[in-house]
PDB file of N, CA and C in Angstrom:
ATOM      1  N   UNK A   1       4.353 -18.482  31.937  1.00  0.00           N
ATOM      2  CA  UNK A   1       3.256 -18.403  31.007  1.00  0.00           C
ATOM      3  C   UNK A   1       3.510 -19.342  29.832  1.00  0.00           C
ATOM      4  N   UNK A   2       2.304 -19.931  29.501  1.00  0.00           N
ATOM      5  CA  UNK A   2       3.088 -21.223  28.232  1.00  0.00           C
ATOM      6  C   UNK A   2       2.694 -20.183  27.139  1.00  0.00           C
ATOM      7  N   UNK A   3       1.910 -19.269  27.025  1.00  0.00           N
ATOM      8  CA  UNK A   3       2.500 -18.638  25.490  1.00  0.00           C
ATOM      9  C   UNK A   3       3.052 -17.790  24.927  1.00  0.00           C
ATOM     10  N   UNK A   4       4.535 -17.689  26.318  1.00  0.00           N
ATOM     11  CA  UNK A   4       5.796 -16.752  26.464  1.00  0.00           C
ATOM     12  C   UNK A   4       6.605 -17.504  26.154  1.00  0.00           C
ATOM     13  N   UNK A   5       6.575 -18.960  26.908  1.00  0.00           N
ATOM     14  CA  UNK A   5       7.607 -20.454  26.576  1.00  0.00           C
ATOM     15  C   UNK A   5       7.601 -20.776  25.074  1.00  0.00           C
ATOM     16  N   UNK A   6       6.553 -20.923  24.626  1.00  0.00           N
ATOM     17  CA  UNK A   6       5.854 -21.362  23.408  1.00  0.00           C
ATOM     18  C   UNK A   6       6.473 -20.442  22.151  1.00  0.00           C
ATOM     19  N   UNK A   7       6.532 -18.903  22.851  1.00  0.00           N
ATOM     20  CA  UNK A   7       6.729 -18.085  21.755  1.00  0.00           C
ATOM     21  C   UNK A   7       8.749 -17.827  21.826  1.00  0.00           C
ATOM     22  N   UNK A   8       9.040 -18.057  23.051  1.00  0.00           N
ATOM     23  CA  UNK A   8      10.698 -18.081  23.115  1.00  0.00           C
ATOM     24  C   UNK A   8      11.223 -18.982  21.936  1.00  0.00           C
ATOM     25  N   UNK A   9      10.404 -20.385  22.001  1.00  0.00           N
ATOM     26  CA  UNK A   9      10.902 -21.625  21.251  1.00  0.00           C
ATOM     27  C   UNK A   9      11.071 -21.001  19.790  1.00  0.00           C
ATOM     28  N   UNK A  10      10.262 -20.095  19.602  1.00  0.00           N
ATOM     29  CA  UNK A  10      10.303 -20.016  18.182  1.00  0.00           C
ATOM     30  C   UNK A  10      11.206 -18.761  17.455  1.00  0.00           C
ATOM     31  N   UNK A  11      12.051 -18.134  18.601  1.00  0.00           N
ATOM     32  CA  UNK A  11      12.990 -17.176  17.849  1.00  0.00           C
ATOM     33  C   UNK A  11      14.451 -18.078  18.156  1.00  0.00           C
ATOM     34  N   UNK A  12      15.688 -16.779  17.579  1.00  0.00           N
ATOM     35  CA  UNK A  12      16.941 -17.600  17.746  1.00  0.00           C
ATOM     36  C   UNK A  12      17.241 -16.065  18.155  1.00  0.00           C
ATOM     37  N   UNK A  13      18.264 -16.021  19.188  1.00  0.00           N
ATOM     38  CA  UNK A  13      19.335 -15.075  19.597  1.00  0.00           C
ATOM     39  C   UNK A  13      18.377 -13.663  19.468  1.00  0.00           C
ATOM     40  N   UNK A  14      18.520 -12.670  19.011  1.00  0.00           N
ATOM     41  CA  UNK A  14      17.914 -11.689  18.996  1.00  0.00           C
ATOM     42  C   UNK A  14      16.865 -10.970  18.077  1.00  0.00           C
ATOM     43  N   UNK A  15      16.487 -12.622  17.254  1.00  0.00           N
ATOM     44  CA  UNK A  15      15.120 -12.313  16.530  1.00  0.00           C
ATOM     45  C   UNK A  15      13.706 -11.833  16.882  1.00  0.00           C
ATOM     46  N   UNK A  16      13.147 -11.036  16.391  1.00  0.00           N
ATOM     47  CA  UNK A  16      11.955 -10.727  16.797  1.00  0.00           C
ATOM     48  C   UNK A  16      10.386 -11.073  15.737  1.00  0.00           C
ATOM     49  N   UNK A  17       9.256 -11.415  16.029  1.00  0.00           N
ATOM     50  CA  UNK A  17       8.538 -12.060  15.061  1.00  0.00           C
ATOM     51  C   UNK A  17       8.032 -10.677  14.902  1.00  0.00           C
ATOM     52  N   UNK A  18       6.601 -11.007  13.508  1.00  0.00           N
ATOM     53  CA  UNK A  18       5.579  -9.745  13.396  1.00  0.00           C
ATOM     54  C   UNK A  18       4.497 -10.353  13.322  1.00  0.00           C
ATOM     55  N   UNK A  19       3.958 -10.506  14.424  1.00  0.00           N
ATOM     56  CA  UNK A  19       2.272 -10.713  14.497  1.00  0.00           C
ATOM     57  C   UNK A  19       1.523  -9.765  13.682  1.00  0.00           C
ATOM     58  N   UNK A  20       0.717 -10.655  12.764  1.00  0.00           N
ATOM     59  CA  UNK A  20      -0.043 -10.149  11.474  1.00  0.00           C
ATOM     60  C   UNK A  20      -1.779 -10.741  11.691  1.00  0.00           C
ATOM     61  N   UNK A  21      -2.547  -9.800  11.827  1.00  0.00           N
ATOM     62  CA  UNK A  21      -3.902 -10.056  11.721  1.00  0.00           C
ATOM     63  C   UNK A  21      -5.161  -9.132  11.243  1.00  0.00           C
ATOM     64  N   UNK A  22      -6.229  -9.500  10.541  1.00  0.00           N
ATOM     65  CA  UNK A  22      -7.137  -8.929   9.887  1.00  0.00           C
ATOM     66  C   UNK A  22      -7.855  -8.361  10.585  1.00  0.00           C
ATOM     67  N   UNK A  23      -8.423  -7.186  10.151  1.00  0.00           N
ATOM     68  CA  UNK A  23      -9.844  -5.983  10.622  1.00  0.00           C
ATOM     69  C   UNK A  23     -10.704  -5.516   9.767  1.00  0.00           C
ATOM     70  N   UNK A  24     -11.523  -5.924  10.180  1.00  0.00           N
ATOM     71  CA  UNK A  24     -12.946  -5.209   9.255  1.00  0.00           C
ATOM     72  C   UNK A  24     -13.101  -3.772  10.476  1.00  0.00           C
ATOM     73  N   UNK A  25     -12.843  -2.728   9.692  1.00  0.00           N
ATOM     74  CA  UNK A  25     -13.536  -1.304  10.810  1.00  0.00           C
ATOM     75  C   UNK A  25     -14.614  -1.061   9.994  1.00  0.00           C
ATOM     76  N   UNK A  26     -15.200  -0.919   9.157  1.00  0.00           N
ATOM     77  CA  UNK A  26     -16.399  -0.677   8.430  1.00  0.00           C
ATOM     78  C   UNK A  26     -17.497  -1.380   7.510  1.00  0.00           C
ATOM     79  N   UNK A  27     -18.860  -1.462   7.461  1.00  0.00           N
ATOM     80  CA  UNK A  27     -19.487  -2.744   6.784  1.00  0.00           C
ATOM     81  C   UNK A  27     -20.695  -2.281   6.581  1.00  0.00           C
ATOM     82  N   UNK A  28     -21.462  -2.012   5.037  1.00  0.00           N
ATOM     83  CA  UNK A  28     -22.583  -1.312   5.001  1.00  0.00           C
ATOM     84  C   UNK A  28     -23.315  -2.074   3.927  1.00  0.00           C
ATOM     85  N   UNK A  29     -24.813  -1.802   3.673  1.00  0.00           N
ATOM     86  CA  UNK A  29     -25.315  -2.827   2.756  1.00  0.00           C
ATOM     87  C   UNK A  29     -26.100  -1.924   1.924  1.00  0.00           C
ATOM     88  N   UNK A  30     -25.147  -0.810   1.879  1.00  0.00           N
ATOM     89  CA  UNK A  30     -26.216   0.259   1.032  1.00  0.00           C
ATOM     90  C   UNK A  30     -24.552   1.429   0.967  1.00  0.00           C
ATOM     91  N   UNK A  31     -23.585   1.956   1.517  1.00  0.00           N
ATOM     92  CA  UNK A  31     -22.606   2.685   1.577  1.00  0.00           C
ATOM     93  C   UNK A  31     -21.921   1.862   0.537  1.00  0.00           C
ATOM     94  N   UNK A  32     -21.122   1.870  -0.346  1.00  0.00           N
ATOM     95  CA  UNK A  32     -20.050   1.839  -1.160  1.00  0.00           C
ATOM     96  C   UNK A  32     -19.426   2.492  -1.700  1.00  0.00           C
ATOM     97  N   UNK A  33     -18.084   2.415  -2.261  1.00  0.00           N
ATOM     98  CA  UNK A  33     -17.083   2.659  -3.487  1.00  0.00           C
ATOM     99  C   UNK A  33     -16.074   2.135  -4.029  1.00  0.00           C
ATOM    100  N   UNK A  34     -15.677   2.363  -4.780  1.00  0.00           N
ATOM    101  CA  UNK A  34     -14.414   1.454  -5.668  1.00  0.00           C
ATOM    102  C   UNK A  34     -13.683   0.874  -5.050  1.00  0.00           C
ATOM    103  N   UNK A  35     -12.994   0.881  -4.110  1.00  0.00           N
ATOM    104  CA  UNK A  35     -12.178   0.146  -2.910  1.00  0.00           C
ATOM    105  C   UNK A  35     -12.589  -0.326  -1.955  1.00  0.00           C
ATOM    106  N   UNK A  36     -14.102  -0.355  -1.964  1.00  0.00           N
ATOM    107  CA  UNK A  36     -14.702  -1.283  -0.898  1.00  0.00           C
ATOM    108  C   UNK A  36     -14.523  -2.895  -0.877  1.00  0.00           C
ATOM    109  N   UNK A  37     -14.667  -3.470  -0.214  1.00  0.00           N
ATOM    110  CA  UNK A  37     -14.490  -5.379  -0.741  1.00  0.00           C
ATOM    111  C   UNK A  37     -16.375  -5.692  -0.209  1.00  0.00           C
ATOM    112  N   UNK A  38     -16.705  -6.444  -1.283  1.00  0.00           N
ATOM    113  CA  UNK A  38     -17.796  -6.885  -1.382  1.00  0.00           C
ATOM    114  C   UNK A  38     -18.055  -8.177  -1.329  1.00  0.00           C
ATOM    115  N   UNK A  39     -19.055  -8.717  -0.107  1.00  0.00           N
ATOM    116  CA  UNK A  39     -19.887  -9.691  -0.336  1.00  0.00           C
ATOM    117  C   UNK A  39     -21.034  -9.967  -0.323  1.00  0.00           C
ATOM    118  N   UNK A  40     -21.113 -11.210  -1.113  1.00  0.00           N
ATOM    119  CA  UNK A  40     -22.342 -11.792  -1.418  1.00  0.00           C
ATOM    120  C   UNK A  40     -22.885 -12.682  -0.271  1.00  0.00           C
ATOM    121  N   UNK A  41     -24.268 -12.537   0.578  1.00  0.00           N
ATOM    122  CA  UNK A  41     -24.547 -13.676   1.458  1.00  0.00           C
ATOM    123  C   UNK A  41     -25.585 -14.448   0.674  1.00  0.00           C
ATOM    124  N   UNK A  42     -25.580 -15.495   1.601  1.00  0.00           N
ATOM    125  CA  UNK A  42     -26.733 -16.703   0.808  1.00  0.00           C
ATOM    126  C   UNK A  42     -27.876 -15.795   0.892  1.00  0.00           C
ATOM    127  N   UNK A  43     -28.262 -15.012   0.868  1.00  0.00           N
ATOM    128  CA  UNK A  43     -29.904 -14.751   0.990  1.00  0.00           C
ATOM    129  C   UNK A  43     -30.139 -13.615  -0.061  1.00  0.00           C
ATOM    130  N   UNK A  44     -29.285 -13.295  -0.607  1.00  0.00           N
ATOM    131  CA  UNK A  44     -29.057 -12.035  -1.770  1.00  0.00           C
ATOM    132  C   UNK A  44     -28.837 -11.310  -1.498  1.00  0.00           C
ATOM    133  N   UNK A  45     -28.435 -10.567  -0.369  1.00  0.00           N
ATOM    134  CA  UNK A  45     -27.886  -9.428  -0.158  1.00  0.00           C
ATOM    135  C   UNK A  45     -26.028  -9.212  -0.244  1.00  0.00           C
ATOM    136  N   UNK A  46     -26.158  -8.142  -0.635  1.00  0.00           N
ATOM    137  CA  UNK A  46     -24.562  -7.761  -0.890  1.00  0.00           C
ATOM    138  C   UNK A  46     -24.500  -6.548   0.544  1.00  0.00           C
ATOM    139  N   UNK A  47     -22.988  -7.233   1.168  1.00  0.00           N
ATOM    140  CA  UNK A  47     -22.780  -6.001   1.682  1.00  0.00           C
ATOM    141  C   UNK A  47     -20.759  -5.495   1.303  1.00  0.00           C
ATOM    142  N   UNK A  48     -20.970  -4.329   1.957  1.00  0.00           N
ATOM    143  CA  UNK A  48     -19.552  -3.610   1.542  1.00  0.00           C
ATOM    144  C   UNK A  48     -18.597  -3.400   2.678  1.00  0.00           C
ATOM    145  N   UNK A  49     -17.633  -3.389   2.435  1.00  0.00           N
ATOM    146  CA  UNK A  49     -16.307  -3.421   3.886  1.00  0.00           C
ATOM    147  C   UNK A  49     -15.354  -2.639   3.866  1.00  0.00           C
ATOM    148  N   UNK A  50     -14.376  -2.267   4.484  1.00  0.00           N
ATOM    149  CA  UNK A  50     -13.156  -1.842   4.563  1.00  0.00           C
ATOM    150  C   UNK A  50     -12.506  -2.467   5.587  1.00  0.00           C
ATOM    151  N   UNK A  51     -11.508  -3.420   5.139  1.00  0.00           N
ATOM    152  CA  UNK A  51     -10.677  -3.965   5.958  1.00  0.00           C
ATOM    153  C   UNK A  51      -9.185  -3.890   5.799  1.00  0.00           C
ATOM    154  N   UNK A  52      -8.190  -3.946   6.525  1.00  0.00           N
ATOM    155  CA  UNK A  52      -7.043  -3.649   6.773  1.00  0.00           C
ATOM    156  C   UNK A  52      -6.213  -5.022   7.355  1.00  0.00           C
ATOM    157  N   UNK A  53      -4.763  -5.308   7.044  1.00  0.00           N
ATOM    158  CA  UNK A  53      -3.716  -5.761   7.850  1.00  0.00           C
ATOM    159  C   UNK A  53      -3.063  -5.181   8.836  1.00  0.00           C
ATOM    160  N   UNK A  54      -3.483  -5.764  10.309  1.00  0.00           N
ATOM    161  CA  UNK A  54      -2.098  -4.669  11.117  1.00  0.00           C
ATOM    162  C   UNK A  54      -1.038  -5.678  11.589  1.00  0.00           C
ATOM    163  N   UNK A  55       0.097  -4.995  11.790  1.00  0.00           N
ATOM    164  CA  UNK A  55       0.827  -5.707  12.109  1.00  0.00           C
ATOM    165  C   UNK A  55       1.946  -5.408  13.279  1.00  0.00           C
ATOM    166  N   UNK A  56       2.656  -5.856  14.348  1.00  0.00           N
ATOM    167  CA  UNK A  56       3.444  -4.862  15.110  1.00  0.00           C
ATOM    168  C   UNK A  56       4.868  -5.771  15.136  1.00  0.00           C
ATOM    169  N   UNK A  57       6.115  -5.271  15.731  1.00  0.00           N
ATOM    170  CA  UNK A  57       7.304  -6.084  15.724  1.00  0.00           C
ATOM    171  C   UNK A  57       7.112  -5.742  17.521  1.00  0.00           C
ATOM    172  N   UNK A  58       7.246  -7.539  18.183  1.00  0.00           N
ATOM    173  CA  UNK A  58       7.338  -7.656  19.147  1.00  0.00           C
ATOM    174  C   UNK A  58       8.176  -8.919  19.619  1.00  0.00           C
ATOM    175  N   UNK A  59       8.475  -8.982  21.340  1.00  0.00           N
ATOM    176  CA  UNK A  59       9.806 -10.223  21.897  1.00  0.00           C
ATOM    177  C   UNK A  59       9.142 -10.652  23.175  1.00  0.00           C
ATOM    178  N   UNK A  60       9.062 -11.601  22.973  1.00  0.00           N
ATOM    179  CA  UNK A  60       8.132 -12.133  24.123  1.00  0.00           C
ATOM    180  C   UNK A  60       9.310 -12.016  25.975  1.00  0.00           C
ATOM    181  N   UNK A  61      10.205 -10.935  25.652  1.00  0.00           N
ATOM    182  CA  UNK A  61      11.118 -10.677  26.323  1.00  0.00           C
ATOM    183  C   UNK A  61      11.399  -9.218  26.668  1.00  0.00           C
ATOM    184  N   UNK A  62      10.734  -8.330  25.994  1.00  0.00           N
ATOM    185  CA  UNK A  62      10.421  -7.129  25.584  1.00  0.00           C
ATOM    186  C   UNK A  62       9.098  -6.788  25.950  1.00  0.00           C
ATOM    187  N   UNK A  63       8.602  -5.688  27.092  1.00  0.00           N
ATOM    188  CA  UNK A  63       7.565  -4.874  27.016  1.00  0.00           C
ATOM    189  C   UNK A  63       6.759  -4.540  25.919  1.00  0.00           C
ATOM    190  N   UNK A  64       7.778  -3.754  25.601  1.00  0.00           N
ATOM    191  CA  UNK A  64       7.071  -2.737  24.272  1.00  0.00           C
ATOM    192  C   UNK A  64       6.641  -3.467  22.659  1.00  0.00           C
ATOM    193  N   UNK A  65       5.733  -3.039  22.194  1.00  0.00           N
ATOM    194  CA  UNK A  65       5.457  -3.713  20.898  1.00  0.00           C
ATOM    195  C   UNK A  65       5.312  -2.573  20.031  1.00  0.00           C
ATOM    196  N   UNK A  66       6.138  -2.595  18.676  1.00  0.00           N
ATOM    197  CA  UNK A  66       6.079  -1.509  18.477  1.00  0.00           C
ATOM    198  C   UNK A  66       4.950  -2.018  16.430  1.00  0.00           C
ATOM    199  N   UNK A  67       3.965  -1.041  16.687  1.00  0.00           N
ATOM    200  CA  UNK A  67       2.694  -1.087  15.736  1.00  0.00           C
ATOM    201  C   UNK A  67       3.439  -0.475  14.402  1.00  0.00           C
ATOM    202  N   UNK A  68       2.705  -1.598  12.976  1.00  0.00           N
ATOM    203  CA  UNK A  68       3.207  -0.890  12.202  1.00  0.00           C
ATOM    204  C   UNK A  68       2.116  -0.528  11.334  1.00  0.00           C
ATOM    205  N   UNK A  69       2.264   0.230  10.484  1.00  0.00           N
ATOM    206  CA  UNK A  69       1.487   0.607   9.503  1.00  0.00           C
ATOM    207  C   UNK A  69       0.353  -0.429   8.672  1.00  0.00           C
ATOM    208  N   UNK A  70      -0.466  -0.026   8.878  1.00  0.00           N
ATOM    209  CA  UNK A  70      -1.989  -1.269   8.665  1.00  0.00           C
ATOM    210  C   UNK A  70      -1.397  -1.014   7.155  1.00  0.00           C
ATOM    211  N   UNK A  71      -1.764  -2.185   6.241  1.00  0.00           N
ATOM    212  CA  UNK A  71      -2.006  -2.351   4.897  1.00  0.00           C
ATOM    213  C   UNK A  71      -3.500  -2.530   5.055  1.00  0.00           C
ATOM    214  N   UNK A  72      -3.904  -1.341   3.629  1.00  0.00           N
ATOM    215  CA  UNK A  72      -5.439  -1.828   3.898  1.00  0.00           C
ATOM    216  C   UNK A  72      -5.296  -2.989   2.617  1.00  0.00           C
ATOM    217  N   UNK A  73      -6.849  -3.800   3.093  1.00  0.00           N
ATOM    218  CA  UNK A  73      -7.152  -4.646   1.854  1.00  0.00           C
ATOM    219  C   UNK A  73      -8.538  -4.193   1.193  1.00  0.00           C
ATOM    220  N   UNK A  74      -7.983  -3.583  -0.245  1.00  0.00           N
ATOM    221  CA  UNK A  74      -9.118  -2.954  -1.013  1.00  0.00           C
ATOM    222  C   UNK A  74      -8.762  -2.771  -2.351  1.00  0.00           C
ATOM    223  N   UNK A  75      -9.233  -3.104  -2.970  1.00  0.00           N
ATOM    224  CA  UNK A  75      -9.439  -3.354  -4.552  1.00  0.00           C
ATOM    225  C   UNK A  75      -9.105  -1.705  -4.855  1.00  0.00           C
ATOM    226  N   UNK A  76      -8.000  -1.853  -5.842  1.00  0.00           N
ATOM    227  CA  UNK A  76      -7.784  -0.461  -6.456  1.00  0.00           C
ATOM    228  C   UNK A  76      -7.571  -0.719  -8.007  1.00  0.00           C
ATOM    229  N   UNK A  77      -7.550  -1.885  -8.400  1.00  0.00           N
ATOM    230  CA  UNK A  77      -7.012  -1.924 -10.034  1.00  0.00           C
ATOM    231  C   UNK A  77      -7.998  -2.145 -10.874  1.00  0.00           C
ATOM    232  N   UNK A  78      -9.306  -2.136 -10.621  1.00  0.00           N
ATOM    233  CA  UNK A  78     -10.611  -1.902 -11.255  1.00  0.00           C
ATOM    234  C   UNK A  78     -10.953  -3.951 -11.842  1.00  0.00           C
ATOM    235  N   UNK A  79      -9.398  -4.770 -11.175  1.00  0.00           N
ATOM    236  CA  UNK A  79     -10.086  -5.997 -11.421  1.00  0.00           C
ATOM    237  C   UNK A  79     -11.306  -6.743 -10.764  1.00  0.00           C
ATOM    238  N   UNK A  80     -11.802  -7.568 -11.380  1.00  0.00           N
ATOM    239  CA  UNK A  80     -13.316  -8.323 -10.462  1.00  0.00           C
ATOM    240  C   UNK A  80     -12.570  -9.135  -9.040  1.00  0.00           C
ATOM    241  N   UNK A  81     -11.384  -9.373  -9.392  1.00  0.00           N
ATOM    242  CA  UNK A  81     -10.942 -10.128  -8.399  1.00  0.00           C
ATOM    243  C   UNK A  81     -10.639  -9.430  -7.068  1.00  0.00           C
ATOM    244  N   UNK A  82     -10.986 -10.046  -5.630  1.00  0.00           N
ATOM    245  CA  UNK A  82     -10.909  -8.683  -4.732  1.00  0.00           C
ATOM    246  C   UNK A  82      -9.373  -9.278  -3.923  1.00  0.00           C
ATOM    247  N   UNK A  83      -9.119  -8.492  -3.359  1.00  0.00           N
ATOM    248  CA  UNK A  83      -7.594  -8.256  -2.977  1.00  0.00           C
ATOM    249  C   UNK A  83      -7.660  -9.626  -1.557  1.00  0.00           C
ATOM    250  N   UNK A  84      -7.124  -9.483  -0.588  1.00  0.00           N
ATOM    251  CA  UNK A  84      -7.149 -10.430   0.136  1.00  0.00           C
ATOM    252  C   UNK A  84      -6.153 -10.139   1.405  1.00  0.00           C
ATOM    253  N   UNK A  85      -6.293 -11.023   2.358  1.00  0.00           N
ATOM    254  CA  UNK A  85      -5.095 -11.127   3.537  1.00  0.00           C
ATOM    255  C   UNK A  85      -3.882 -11.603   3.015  1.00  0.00           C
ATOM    256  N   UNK A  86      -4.061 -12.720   2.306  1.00  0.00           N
ATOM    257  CA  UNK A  86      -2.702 -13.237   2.175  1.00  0.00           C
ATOM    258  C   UNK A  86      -1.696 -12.175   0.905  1.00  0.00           C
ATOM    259  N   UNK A  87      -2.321 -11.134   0.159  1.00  0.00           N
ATOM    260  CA  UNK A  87      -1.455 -10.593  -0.949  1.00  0.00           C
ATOM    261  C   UNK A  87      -1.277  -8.988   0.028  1.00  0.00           C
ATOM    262  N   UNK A  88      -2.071  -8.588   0.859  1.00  0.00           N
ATOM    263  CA  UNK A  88      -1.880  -7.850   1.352  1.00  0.00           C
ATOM    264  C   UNK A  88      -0.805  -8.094   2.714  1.00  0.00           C
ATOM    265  N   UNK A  89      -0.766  -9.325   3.358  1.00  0.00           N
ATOM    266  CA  UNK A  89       0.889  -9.882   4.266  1.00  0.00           C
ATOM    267  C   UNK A  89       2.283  -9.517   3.600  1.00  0.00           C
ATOM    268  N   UNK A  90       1.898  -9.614   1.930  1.00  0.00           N
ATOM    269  CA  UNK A  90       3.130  -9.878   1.287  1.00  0.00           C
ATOM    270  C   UNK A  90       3.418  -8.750   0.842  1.00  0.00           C
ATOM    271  N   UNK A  91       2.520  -7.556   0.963  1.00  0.00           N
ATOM    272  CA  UNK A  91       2.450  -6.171   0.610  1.00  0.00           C
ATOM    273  C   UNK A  91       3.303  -5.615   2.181  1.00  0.00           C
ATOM    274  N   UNK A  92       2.554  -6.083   3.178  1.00  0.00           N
ATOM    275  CA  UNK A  92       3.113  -5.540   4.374  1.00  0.00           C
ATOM    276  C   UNK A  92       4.479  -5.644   4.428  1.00  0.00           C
ATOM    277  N   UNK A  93       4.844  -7.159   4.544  1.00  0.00           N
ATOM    278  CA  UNK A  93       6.319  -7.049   5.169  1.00  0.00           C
ATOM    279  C   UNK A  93       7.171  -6.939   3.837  1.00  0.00           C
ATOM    280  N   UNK A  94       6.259  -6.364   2.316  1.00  0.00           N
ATOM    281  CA  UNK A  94       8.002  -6.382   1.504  1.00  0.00           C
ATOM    282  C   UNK A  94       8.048  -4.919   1.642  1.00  0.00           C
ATOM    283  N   UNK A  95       7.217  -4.063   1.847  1.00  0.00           N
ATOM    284  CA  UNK A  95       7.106  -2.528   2.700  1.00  0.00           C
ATOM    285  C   UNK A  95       8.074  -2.498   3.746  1.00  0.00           C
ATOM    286  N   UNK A  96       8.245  -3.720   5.038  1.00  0.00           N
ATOM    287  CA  UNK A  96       8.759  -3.229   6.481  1.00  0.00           C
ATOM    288  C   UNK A  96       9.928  -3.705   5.949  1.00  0.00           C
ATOM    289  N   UNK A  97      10.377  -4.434   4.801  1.00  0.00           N
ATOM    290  CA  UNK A  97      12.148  -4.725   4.905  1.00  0.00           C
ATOM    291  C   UNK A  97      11.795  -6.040   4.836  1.00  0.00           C
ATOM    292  N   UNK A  98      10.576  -7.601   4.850  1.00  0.00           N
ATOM    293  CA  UNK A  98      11.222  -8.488   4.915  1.00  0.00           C
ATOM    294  C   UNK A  98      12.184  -8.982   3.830  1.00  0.00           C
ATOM    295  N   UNK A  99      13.656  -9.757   3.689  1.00  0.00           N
ATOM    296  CA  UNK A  99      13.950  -9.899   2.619  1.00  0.00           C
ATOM    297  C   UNK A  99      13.153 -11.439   1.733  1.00  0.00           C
ATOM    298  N   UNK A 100      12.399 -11.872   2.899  1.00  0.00           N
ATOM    299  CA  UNK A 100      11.835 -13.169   2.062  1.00  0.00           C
ATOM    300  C   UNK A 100      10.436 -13.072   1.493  1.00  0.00           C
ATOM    301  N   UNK A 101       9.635 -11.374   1.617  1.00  0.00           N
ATOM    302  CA  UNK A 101       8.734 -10.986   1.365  1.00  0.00           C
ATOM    303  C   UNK A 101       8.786 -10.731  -0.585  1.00  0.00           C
ATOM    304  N   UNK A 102       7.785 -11.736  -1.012  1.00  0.00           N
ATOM    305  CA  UNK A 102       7.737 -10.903  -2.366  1.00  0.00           C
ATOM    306  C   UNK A 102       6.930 -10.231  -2.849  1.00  0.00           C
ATOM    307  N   UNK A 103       7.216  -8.445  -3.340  1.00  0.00           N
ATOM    308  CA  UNK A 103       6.096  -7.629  -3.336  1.00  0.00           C
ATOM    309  C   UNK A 103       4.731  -8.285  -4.462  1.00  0.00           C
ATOM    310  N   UNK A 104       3.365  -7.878  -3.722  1.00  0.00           N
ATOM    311  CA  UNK A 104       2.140  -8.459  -4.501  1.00  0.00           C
ATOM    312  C   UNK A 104       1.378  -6.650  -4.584  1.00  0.00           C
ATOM    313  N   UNK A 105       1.033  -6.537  -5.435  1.00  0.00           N
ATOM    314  CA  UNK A 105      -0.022  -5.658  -5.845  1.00  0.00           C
ATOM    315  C   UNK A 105      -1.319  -5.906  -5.259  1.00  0.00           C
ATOM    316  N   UNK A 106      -2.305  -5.643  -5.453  1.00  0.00           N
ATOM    317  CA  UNK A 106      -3.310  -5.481  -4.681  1.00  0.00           C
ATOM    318  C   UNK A 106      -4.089  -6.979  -5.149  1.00  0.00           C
ATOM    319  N   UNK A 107      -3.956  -7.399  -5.846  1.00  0.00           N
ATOM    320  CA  UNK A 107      -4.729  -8.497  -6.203  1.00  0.00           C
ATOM    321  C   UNK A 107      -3.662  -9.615  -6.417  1.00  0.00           C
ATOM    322  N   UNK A 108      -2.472  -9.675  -6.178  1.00  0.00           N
ATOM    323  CA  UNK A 108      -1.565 -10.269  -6.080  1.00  0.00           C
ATOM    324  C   UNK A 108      -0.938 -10.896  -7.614  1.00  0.00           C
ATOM    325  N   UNK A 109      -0.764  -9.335  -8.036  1.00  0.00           N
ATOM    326  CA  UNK A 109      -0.422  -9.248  -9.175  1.00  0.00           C
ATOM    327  C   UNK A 109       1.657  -8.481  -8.782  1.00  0.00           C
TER     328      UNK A 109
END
């Protein structure tokens, strides 16, 4: 399989990566609250979300993948600025132990 080959190349000895990717499970244009993430479309309507980071530790040598705890991404510090994937990655893995992870607050504070 080339994206078993592909993914071997990229560990050393008994490293394992953490595949990290975004989810919207919820999206309403009339439902909201304080931790919702909001957008604006070109046509004036606002709608509202709840989205999350999941992430699992897996070996392209290894069956099993083992799932870790979603970080959600949702505004909790009452700033205008809304939270994001990339401050919520850095939320995830300084949570799972990475040591090159530096913890971000929700707005990447």
């Amino acid at each position: 399989m080339h994206i078993k080959t592909t993914l071997k190349s990229a560990f050393l000895e008994d490293d394992y990566i953490i595949p990290i990717d975004g989810t919207q499970y919820f999206q309403s244009e009339s439902v909201n609250c304080p931790s919702y993430l909001e957008k604006k479309h070109r046509n004036g309507t606002v709608s509202y979300s709840h989205q999350a980071l999941c992430a699992a530790v897996a070996h392209p040598d290894k069956r099993q993948v083992l799932p870790l705890a979603p970080e959600p991404i949702k505004n909790t510090d009452g700033s205008k600025k809304q939270d994001c994937e990339i401050n919520a990655g850095k939320r995830i893995l300084h949570s799972n132990g990475s040591p090159q992870a530096e913890p971000a607050g929700p707005n990447g504070k």
